[in-house]
Protein backbone atom coordinates (compact mmCIF):
# COMPACT_ATOMS: atom_id res chain seq x y z
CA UNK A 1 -1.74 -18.27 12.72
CA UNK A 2 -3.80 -14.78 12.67
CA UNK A 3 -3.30 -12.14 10.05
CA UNK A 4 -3.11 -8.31 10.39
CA UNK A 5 -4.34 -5.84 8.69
CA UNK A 6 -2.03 -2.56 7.64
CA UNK A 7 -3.34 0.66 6.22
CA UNK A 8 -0.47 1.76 4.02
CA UNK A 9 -0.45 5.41 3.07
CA UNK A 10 0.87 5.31 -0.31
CA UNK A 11 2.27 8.59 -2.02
CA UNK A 12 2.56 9.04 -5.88
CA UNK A 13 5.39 10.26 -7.66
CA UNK A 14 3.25 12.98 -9.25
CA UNK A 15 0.14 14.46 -9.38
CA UNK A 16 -0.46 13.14 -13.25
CA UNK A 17 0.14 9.69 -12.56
CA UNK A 18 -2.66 7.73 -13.33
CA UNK A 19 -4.12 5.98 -9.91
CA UNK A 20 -5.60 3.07 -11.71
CA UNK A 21 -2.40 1.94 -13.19
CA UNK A 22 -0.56 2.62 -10.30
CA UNK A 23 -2.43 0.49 -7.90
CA UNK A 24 -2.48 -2.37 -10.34
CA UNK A 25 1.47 -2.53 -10.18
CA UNK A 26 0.89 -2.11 -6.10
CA UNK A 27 -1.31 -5.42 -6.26
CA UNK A 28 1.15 -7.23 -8.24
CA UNK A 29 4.20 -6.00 -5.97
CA UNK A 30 2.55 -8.24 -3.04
CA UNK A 31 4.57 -10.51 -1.25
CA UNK A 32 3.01 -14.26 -1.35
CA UNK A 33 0.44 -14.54 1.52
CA UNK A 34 -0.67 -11.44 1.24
CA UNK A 35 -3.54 -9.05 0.06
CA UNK A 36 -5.37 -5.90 -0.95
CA UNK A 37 -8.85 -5.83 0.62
CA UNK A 38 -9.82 -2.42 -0.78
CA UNK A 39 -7.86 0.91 -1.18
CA UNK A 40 -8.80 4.74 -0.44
CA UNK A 41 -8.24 7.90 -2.27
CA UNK A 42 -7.59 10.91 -0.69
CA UNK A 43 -6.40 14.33 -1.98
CA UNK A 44 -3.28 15.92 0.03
CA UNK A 45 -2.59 18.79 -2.02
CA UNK A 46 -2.18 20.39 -5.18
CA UNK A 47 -4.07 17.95 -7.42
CA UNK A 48 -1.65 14.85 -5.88
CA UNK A 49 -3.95 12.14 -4.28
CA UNK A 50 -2.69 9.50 -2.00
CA UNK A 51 -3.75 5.37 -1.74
CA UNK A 52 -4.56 4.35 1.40
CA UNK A 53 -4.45 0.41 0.56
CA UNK A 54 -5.65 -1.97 3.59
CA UNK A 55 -2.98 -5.15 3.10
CA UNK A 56 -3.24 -8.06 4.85
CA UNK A 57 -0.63 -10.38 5.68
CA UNK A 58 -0.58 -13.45 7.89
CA UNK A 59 0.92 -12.61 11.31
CA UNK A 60 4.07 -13.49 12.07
CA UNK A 61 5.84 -12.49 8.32
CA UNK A 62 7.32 -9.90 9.53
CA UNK A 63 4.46 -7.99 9.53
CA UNK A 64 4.90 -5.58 6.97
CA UNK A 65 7.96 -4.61 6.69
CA UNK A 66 8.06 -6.78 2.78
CA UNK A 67 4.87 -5.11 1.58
CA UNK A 68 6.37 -1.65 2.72
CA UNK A 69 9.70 -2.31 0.60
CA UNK A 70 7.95 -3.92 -1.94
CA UNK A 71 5.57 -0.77 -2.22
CA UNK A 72 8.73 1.66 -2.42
CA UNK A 73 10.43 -0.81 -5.26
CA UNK A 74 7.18 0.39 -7.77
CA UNK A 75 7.14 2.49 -10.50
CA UNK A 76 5.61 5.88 -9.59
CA UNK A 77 5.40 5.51 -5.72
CA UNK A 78 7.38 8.41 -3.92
CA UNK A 79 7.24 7.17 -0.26
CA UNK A 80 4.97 4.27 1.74
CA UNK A 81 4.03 5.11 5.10
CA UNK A 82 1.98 2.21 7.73
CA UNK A 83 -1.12 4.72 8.98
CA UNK A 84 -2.38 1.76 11.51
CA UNK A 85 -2.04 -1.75 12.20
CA UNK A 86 -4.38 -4.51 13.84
CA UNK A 87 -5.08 -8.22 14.08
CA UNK A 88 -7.96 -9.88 12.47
């Protein structure tokens, strides 16, 4: 079985939240299987800067549809959005 890998576009709650923290509890929301392999900053606007983690998940898991809700379920995380998807 392959894996894929799914840059997730990850949008804080608030601009004060601290980023650190935040993707610590995004690491331990992970469904079983699957992983961080590094994570992005950028700013958007006003002082609020979005993760860009790259998960990956074995293929055929249902992609990423768990890491998404899983994501949205965390403390601090306003919306989840897949920015591209691809097999490894």
């Amino acid at each position: 079985m392959g894996k894929v890998a799914a840059k997730i576009k990850v949008m804080p709650d608030s601009p004060e939240i601290d980023l650190d923290a935040l993707q610590e509890r995004l690491e331990s929301a992970l469904p079983e299987g699957a992983k961080i392999n590094g994570v992005e900053r950028e700013d958007v606007a006003f002082g609020l800067i979005a993760l860009y983690p790259t998960v990956i998940v074995p293929d055929g898991a249902g992609g990423t549809e768990t890491v998404e809700e899983n994501f949205l379920d965390v403390d601090g995380v306003e919306s989840v959005g897949v920015e591209n998807v691809g097999r490894i």
